[in-house]
N, C-alpha and C. Protein backbone atom coordinates (compact mmCIF):
# COMPACT_ATOMS: atom_id res chain seq x y z
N UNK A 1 40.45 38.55 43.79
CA UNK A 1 39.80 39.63 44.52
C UNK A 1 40.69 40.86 44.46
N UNK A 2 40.27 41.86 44.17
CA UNK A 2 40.56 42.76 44.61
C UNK A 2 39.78 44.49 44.44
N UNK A 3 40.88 45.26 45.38
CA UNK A 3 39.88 46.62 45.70
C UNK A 3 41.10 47.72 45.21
N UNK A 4 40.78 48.81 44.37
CA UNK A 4 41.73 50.06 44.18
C UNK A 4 41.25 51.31 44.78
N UNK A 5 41.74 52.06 45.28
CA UNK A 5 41.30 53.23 46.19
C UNK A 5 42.61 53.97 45.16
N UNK A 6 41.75 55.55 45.28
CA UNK A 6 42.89 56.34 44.88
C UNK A 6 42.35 57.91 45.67
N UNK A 7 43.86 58.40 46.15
CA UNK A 7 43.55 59.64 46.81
C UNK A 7 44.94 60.35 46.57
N UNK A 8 44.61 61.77 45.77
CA UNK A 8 45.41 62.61 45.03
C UNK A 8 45.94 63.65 46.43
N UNK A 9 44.57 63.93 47.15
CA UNK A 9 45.69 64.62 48.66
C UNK A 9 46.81 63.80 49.57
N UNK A 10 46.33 62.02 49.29
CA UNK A 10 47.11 61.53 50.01
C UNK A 10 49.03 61.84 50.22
N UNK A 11 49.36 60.96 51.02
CA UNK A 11 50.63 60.92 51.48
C UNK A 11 51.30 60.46 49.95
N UNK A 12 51.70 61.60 49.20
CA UNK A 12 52.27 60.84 47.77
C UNK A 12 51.72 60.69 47.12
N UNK A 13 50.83 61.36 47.05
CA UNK A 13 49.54 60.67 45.95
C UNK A 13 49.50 59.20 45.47
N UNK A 14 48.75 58.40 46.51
CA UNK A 14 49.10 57.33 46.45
C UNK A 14 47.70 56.30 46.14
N UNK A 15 47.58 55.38 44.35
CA UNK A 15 46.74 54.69 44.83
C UNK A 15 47.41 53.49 45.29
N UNK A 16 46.45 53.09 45.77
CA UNK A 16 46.34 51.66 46.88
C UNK A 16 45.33 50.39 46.45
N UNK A 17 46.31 49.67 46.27
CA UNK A 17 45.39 47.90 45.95
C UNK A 17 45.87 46.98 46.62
N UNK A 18 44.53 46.71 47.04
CA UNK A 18 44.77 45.56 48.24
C UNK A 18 44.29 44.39 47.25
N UNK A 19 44.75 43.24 47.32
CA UNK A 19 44.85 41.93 46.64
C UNK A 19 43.89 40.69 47.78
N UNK A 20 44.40 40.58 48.68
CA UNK A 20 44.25 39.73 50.12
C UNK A 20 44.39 40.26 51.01
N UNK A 21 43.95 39.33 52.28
CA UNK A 21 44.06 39.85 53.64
C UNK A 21 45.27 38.99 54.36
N UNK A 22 45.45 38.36 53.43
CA UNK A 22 46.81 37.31 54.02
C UNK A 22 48.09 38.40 54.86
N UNK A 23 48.82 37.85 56.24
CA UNK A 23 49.57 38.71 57.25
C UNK A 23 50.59 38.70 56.22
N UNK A 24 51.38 40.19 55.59
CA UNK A 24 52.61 40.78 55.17
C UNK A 24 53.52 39.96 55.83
N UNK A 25 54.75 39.57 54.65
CA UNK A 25 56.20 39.29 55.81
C UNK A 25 56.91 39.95 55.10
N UNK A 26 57.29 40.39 53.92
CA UNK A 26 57.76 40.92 53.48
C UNK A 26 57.57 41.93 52.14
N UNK A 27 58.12 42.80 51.87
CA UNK A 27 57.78 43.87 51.10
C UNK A 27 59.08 44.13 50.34
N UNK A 28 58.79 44.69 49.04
CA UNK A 28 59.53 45.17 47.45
C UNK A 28 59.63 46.85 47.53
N UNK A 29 60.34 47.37 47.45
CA UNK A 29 60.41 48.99 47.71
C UNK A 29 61.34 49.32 46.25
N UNK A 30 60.44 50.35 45.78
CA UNK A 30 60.96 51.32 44.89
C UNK A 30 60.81 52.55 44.94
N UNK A 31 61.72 53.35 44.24
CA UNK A 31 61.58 55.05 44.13
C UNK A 31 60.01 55.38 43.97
N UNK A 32 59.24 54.25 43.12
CA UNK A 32 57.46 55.00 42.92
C UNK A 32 56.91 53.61 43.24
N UNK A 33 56.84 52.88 43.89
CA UNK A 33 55.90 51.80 44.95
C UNK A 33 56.41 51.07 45.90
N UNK A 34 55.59 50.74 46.78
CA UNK A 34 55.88 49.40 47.53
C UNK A 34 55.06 48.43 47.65
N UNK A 35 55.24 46.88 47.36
CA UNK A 35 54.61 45.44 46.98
C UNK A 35 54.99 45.34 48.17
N UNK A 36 53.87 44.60 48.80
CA UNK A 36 53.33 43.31 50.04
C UNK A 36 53.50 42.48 49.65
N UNK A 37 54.37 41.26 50.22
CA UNK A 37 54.38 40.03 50.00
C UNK A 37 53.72 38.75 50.97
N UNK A 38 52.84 37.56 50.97
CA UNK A 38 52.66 37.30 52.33
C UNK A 38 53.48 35.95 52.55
N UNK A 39 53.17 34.88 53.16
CA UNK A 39 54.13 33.87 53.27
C UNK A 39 54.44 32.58 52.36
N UNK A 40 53.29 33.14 50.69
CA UNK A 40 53.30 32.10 50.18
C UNK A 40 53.84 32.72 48.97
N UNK A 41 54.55 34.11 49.10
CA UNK A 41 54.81 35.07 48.00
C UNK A 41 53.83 35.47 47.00
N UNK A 42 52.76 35.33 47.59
CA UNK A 42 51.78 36.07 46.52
C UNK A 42 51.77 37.55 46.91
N UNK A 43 51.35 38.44 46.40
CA UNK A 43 50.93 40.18 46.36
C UNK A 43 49.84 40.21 47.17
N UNK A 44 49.95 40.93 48.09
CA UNK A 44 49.35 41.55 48.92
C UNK A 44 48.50 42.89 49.19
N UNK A 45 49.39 43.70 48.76
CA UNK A 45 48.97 44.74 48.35
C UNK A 45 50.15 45.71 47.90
N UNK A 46 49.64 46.48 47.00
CA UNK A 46 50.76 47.33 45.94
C UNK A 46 50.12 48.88 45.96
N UNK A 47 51.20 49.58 46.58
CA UNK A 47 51.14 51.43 46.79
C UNK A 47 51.42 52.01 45.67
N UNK A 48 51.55 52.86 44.83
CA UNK A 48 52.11 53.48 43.55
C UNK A 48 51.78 55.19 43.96
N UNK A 49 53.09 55.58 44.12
CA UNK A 49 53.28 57.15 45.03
C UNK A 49 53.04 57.66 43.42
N UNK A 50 52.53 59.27 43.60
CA UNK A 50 52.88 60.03 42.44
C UNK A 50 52.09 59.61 41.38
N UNK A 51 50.98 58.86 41.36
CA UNK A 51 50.45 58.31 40.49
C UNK A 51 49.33 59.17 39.56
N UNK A 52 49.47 60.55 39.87
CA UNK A 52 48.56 61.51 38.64
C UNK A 52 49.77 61.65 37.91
N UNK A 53 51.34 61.38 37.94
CA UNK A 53 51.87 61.81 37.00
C UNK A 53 51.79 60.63 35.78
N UNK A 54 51.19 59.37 35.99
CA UNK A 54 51.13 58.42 35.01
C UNK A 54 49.38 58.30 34.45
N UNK A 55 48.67 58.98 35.50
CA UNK A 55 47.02 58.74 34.80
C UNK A 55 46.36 59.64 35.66
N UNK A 56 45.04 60.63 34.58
CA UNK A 56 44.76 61.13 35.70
C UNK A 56 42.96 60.60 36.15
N UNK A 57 43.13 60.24 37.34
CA UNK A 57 42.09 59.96 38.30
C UNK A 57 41.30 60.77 39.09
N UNK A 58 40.18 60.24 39.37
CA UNK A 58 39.20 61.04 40.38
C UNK A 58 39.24 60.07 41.49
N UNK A 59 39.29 60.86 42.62
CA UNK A 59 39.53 60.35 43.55
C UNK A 59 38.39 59.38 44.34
N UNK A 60 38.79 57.96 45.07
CA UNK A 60 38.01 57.14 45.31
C UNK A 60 37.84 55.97 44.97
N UNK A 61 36.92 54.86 45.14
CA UNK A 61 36.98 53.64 44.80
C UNK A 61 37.31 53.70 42.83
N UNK A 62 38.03 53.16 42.46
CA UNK A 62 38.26 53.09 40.98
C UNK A 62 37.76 51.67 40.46
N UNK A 63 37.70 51.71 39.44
CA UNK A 63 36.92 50.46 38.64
C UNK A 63 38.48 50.22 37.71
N UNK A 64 38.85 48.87 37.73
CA UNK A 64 40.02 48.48 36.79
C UNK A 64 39.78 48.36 35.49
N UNK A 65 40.62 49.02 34.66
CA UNK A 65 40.04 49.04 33.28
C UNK A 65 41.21 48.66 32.50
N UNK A 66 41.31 48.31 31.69
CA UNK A 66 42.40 47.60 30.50
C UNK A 66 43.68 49.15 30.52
N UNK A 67 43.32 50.21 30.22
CA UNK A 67 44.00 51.05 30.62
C UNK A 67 44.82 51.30 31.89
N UNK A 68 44.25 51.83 32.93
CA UNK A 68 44.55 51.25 34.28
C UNK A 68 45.81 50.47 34.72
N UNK A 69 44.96 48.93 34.41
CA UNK A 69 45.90 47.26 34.47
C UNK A 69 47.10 47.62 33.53
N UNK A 70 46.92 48.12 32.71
CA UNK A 70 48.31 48.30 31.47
C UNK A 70 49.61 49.29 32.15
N UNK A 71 49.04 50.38 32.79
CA UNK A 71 49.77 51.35 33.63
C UNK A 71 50.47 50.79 34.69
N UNK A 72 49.80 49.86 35.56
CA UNK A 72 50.06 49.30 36.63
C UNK A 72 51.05 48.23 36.42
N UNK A 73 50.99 47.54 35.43
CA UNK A 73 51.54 46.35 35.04
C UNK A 73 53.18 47.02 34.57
N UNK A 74 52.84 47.95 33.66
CA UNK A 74 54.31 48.37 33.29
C UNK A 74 55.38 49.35 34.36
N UNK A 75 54.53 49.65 35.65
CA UNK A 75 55.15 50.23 36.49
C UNK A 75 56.23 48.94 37.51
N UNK A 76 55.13 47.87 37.71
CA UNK A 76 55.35 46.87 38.70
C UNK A 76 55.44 45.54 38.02
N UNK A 77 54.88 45.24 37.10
CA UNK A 77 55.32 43.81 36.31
C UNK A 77 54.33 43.23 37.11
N UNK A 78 53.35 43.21 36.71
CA UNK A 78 52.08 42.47 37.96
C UNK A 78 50.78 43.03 37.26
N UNK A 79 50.32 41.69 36.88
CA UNK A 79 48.55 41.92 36.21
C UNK A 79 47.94 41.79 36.79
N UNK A 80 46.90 42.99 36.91
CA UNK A 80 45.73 42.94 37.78
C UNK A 80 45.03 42.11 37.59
N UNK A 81 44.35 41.83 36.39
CA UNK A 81 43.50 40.75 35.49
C UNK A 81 43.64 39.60 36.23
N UNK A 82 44.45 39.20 36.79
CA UNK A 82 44.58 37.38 37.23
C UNK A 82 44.39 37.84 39.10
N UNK A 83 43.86 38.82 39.33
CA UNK A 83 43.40 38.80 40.75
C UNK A 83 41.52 38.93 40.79
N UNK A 84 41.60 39.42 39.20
CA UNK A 84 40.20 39.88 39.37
C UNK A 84 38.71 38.71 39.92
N UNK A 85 37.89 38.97 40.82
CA UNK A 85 36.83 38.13 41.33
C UNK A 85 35.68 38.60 40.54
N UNK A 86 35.10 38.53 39.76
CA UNK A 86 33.97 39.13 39.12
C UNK A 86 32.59 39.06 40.37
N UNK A 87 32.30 38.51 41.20
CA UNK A 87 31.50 37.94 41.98
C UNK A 87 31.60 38.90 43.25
N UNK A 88 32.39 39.90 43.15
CA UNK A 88 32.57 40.72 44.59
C UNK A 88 31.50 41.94 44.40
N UNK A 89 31.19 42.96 43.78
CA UNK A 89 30.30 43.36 44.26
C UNK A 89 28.57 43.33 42.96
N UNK A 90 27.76 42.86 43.43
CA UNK A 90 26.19 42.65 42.67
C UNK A 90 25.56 43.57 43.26
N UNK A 91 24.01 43.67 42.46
CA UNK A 91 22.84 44.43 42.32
C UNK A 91 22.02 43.37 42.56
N UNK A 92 21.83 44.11 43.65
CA UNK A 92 20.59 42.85 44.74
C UNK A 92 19.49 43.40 44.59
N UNK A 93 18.25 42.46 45.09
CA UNK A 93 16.79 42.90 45.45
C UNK A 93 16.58 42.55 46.96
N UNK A 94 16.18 43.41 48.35
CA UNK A 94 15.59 43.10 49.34
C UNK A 94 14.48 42.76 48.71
N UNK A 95 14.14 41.16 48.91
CA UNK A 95 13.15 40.70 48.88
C UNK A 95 12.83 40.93 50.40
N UNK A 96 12.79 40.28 51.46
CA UNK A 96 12.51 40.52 52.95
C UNK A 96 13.52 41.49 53.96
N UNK A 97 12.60 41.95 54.80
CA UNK A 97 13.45 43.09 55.59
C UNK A 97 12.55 42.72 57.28
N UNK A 98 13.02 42.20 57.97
CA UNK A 98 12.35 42.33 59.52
C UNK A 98 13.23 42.78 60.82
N UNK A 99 12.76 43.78 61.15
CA UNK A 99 13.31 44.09 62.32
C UNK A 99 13.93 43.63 63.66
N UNK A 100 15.30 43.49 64.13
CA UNK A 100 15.76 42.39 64.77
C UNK A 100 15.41 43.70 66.19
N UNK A 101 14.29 42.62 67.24
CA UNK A 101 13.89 43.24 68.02
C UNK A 101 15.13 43.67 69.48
N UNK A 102 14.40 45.50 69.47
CA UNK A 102 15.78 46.03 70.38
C UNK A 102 17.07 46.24 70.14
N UNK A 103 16.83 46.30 68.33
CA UNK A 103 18.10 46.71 67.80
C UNK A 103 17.64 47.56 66.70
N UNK A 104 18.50 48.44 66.50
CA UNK A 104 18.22 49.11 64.91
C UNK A 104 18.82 48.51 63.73
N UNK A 105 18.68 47.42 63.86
CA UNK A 105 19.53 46.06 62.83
C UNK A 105 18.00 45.67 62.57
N UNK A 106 18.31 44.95 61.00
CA UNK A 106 17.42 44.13 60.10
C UNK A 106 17.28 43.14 59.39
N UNK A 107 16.95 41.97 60.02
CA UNK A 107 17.61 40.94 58.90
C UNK A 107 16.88 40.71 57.77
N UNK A 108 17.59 40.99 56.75
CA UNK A 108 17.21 41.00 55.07
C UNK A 108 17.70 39.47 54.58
N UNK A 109 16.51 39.52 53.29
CA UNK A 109 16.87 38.47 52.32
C UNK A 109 17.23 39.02 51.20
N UNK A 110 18.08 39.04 50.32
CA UNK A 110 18.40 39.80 49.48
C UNK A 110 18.85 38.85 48.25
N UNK A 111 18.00 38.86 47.11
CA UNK A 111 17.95 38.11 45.88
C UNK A 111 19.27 39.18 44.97
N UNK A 112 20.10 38.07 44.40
CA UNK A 112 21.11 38.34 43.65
C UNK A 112 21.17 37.64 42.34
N UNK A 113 19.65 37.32 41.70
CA UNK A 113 20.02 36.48 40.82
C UNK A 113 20.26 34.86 41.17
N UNK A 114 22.02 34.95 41.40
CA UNK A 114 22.42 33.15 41.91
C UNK A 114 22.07 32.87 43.01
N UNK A 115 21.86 33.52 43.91
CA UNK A 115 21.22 32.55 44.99
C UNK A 115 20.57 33.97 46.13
N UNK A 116 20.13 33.67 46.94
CA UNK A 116 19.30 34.23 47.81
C UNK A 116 20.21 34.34 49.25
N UNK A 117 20.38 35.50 49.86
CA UNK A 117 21.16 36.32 50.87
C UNK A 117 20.40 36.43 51.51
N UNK A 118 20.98 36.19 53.35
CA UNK A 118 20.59 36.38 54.31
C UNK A 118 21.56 37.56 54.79
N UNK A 119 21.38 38.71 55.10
CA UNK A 119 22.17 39.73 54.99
C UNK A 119 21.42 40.60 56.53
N UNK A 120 22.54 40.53 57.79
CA UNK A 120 22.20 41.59 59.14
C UNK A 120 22.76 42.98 58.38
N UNK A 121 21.74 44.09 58.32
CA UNK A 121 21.73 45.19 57.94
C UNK A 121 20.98 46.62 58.54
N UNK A 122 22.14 47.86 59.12
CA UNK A 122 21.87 48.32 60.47
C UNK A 122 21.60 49.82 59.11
N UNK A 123 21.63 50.17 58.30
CA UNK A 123 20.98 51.06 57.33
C UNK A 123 19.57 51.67 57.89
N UNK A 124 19.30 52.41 57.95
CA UNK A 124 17.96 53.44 57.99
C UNK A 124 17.43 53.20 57.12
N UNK A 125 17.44 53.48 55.97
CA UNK A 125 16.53 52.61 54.67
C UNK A 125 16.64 51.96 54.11
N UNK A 126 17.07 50.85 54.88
CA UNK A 126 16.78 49.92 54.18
C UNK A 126 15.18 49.11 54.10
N UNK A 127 14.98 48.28 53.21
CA UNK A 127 13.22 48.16 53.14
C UNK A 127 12.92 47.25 52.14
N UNK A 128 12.38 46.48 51.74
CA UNK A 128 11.66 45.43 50.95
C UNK A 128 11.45 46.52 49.53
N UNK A 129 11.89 45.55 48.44
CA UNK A 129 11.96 46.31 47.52
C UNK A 129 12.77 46.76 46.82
N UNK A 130 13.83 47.07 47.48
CA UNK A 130 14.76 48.09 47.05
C UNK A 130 15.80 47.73 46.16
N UNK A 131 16.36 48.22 45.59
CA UNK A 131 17.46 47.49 44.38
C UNK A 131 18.36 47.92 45.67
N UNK A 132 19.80 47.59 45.25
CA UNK A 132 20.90 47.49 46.48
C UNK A 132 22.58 46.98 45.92
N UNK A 133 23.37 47.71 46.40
CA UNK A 133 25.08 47.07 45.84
C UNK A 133 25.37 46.13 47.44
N UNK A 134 25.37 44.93 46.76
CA UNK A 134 25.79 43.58 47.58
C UNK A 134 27.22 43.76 47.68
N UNK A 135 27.93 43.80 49.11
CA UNK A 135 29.20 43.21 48.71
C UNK A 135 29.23 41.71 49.76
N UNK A 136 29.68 41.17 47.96
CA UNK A 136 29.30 39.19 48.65
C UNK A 136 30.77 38.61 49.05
N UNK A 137 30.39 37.56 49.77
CA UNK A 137 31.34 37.47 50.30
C UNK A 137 32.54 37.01 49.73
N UNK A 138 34.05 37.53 50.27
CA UNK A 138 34.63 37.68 49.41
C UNK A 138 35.36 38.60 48.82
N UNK A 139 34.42 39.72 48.42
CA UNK A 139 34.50 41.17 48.41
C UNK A 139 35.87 41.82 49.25
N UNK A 140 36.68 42.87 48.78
CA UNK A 140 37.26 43.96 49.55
C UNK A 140 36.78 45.22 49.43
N UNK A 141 36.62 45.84 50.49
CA UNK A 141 36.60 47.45 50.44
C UNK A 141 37.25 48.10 50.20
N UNK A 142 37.26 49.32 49.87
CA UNK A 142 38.44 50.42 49.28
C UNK A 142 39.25 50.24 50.15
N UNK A 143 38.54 50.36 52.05
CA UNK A 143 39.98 50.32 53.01
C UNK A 143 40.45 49.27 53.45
N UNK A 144 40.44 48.07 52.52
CA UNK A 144 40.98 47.20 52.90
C UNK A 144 40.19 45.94 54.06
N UNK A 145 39.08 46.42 54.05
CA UNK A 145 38.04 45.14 54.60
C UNK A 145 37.60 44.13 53.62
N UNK A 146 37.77 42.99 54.41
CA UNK A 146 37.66 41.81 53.44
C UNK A 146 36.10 41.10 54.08
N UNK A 147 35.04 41.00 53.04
CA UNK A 147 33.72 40.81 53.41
C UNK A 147 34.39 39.25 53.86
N UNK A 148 33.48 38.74 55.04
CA UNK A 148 33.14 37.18 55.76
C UNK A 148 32.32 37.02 56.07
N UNK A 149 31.65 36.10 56.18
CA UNK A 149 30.54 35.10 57.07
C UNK A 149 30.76 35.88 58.59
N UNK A 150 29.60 36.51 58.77
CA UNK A 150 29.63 36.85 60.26
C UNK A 150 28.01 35.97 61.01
N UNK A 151 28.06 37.00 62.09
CA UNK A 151 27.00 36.66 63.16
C UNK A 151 26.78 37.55 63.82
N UNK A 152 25.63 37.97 63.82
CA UNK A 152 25.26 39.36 64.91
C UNK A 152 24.39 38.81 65.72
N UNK A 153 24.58 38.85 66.99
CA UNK A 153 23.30 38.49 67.64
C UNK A 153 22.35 37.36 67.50
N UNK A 154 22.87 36.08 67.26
CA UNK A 154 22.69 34.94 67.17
C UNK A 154 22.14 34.71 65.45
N UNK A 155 21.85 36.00 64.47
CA UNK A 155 22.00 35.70 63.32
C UNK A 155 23.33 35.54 62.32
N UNK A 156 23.38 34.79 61.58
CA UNK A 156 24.21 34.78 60.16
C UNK A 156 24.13 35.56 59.26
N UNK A 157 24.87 35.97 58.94
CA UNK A 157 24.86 37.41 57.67
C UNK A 157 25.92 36.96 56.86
N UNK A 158 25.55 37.06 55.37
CA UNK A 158 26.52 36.30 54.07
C UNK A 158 26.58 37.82 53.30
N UNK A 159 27.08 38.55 53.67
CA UNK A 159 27.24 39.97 52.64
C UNK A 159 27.08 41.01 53.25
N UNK A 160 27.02 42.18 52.68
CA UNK A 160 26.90 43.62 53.14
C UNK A 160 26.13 44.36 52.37
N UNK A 161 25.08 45.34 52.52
CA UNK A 161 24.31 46.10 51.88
C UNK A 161 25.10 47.51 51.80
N UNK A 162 25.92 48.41 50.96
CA UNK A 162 26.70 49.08 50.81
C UNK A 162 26.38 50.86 50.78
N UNK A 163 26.84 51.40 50.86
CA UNK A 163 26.47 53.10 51.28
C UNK A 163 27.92 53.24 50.20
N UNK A 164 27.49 54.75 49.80
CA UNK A 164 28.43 55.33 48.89
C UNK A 164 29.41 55.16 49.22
N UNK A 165 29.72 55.90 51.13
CA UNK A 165 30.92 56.15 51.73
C UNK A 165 31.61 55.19 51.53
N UNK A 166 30.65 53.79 52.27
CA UNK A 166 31.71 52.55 52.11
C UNK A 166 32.27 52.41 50.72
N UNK A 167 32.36 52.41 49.47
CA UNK A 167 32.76 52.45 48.53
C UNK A 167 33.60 53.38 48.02
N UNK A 168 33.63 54.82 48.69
CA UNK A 168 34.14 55.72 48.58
C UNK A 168 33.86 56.44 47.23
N UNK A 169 32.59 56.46 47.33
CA UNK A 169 32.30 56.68 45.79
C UNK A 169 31.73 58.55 46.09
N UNK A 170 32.56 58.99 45.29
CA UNK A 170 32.04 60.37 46.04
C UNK A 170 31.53 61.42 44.31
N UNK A 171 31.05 62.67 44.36
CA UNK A 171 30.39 63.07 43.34
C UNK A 171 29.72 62.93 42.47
N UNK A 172 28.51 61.65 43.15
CA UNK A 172 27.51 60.59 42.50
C UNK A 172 26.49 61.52 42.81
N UNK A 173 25.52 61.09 41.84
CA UNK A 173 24.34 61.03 41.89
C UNK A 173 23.23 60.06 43.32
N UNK A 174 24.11 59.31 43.49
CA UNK A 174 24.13 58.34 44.51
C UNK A 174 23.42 58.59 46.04
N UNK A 175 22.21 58.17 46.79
CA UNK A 175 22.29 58.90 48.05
C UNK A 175 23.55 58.63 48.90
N UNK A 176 23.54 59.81 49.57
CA UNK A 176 24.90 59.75 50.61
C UNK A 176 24.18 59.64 52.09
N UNK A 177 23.23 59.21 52.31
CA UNK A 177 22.59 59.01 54.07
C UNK A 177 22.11 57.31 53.70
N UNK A 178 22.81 56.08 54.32
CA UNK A 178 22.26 54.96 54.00
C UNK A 178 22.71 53.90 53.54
N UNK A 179 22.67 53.31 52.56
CA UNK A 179 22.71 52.48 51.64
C UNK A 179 22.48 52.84 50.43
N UNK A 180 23.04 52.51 49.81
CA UNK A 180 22.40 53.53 47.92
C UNK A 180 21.31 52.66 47.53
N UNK A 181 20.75 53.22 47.18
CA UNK A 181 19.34 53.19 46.55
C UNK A 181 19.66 53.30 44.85
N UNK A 182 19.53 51.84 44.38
CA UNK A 182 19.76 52.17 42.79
C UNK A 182 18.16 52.54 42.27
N UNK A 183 18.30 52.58 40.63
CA UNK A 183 16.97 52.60 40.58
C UNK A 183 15.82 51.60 39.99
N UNK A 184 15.06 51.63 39.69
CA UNK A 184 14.26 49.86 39.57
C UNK A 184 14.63 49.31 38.44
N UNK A 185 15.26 50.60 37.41
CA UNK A 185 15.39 49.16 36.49
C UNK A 185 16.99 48.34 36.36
N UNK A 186 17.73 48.46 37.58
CA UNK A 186 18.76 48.14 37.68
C UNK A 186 18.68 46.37 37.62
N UNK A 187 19.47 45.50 37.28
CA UNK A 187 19.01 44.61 36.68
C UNK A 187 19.99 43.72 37.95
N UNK A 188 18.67 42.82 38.39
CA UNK A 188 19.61 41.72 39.69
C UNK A 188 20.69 40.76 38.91
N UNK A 189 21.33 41.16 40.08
CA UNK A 189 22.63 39.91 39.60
C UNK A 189 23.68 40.27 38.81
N UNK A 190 23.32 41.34 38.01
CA UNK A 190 24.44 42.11 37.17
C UNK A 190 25.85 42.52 38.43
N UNK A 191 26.86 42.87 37.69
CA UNK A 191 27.88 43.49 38.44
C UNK A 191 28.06 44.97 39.03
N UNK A 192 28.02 45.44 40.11
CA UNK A 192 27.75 46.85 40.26
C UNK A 192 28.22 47.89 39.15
N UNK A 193 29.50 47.23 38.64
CA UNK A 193 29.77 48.42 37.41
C UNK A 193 29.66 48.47 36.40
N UNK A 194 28.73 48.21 36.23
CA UNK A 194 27.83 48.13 35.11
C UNK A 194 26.33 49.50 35.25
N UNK A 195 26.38 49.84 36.70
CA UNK A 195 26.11 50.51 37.10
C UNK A 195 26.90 52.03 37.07
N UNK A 196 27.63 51.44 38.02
CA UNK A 196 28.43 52.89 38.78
C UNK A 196 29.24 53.61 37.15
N UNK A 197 29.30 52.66 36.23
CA UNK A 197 30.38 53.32 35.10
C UNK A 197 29.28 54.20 34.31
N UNK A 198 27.62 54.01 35.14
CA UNK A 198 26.64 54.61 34.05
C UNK A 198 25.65 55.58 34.82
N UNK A 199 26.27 56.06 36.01
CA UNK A 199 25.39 56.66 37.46
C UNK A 199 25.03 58.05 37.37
N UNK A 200 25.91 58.30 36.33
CA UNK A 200 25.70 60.10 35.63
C UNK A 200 23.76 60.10 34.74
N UNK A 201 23.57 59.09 34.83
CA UNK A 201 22.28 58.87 34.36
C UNK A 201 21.04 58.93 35.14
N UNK A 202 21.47 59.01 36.41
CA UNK A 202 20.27 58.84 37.31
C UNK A 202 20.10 59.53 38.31
């Protein structure tokens, strides 16, 4: 699993990859990063300050690319490739959408291809029909939220129906009020970036 965020105003221009949610005990410090370690010495998460002077990025959720992993690897000695979850974020279908009464929550069924999602979802448009970026469980967010098995209100929810913001996906084509709305011929079950690397299209 994992999630890369990158922000060029940040403190250092710093991107950020979170690996796990496992509790830090200890940490690796250098002149251009600092490695999370947790109690079983695996990586946690890895900072890289100054990082437009090695690649330049647009700011926001980033997609790992052989380029990227190669940069990262020769900075820190650490392959991204062997964290990667292919299964964290899909292109769903709301098949069902019903209104959880006295709430502005909805519990959706949401077809992914491999199996069928029961998904609590508090979105304004959301609606039967709709293509949709699943994050299944499993999943991390740019800020470091790690998708789980929850419960709202005596329902079960296995995923998240996703909005640009949450992704941090910014200068899309993308709606920004909601949940993104792909478009129909987005293909279920595929991987969102397969999408997002092709969004200048729509």
């Amino acid at each position: 699993m994992i999630a890369i965020f990158y922000n060029k105003n940040s403190l250092k221009d710093t991107l950020a990859i979170t690996l796990n949610d496992n509790k830090v005990i200890s940490e690796k410090n250098s002149d251009n990063y600092i490695i999370g370690y947790n109690d079983k010495n695996e990586v946690s998460y890895i900072n890289i300050f100054d990082f437009s002077s090695y690649m330049d990025l647009e700011p926001g959720f980033i997609k790992l690319t052989s380029n990227l992993a190669s940069t990262i690897k020769k900075l820190t000695n650490i392959d991204l490739f062997e964290y990667i979850n292919c299964n964290d974020f899909k292109i769903g279908l709301v098949t069902s959408c019903e209104p959880i009464e006295g709430t502005h929550l909805h519990l959706c069924k949401v077809d992914i291809h491999s199996q069928q999602l029961q998904i609590v979802c508090g979105a304004k448009n959301v609606r039967p029909n709709l293509k949709v970026v699943v994050a299944t469980i499993g999943s991390i967010l740019p800020n470091g939220t790690f998708i789980k098995p929850g419960e709202l209100l005596g329902h079960k929810s296995f995923g998240m129906l996703c909005s640009a913001r949450e992704l941090n996906i910014v200068n899309s084509n993308f709606n920004n009020i909601g949940i993104i709305e792909l478009p129909d011929d987005a293909k279920i079950g595929l991987s969102f970036d397969d999408v997002f690397t092709k969004q200048s299209q729509f």
